[in-house]
Protein backbone atom coordinates (compact mmCIF):
# COMPACT_ATOMS: atom_id res chain seq x y z
CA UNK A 1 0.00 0.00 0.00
CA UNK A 2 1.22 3.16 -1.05
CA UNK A 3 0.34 6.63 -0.63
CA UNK A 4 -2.62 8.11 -2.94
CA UNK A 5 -3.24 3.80 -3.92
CA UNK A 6 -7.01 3.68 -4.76
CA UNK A 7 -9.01 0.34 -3.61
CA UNK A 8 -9.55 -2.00 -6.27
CA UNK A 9 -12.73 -4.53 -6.16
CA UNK A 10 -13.79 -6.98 -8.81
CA UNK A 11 -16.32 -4.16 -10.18
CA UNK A 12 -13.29 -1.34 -10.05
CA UNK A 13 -10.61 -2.09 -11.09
CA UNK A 14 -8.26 0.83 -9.78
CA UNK A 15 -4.65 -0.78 -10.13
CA UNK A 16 -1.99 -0.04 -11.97
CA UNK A 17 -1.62 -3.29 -13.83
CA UNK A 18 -3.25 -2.31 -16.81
CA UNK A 19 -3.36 -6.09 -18.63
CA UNK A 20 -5.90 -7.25 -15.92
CA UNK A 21 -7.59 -7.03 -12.56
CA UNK A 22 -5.99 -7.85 -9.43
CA UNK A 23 -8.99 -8.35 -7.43
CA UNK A 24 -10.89 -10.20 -9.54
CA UNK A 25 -7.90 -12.77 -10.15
CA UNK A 26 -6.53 -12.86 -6.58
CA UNK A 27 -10.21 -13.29 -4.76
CA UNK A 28 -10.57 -9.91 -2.82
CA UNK A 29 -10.67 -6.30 -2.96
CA UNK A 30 -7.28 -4.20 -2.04
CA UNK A 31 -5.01 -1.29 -2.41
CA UNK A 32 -3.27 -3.04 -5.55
CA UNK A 33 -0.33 -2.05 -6.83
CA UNK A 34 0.40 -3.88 -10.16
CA UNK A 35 -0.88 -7.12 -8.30
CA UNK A 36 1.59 -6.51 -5.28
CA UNK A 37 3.05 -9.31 -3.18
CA UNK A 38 0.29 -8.38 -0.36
CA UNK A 39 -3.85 -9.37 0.06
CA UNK A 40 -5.18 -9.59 3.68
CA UNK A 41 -8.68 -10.13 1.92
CA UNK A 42 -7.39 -13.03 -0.32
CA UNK A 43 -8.75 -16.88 0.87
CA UNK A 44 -6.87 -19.07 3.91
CA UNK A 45 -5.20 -21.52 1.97
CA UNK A 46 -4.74 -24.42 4.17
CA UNK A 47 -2.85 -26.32 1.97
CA UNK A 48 0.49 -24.89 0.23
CA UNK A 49 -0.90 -24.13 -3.31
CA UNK A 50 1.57 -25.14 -6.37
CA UNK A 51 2.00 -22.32 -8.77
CA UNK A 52 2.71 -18.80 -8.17
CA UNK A 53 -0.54 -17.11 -9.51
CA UNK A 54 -2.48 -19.84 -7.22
CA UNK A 55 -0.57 -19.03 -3.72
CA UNK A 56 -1.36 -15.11 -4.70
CA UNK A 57 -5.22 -15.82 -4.05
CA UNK A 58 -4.28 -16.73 -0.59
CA UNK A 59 -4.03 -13.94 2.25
CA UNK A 60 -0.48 -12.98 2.75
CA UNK A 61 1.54 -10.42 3.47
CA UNK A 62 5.00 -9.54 1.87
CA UNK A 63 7.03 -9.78 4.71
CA UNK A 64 5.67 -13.76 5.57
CA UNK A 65 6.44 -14.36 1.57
CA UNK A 66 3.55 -15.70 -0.38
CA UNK A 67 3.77 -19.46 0.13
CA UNK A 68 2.30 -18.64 4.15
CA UNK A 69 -1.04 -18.01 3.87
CA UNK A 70 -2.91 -16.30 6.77
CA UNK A 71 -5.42 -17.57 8.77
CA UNK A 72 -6.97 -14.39 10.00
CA UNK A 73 -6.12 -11.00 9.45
CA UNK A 74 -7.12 -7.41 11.48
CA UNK A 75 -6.52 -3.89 9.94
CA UNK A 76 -7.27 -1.54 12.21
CA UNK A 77 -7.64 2.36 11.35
CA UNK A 78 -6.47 5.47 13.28
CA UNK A 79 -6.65 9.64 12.82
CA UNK A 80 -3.22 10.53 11.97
């Protein structure tokens, strides 16, 4: 997530990747880079998926690398 990133959902696609839609392919709406390495709104994939664009449906976050998948995630929001 970067600064002035718009929220992409299957119906908006707001990304940057202009060749498709990140939230539509990787199950859930987020700030979407060009696809990013990061989707707390993704599915828990209990089992490790084979195949790159696969694992990317799965919540993650960069840091944890994309073969972890989340069970849970919380994003909490504060005034600046």
């Amino acid at each position: 997530m970067g600064n002035h990133t718009r929220f992409s959902t299957k119906d908006r696609d707001n990304d940057n990747h202009q060749d498709s839609n990140c939230a539509k392919n990787y199950t859930g709406g987020w700030w979407f880079n060009a696809c990013g390495d990061t989707n707390l709104n993704g599915r828990y994939m209990w089992l490790r998926s084979k195949g790159r664009s696969m694992r990317r449906k799965g919540i993650h976050w960069k840091a944890l690398g994309i073969s972890y998948s989340l069970k849970t995630t919380k994003i909490s929001i504060r005034h600046a």
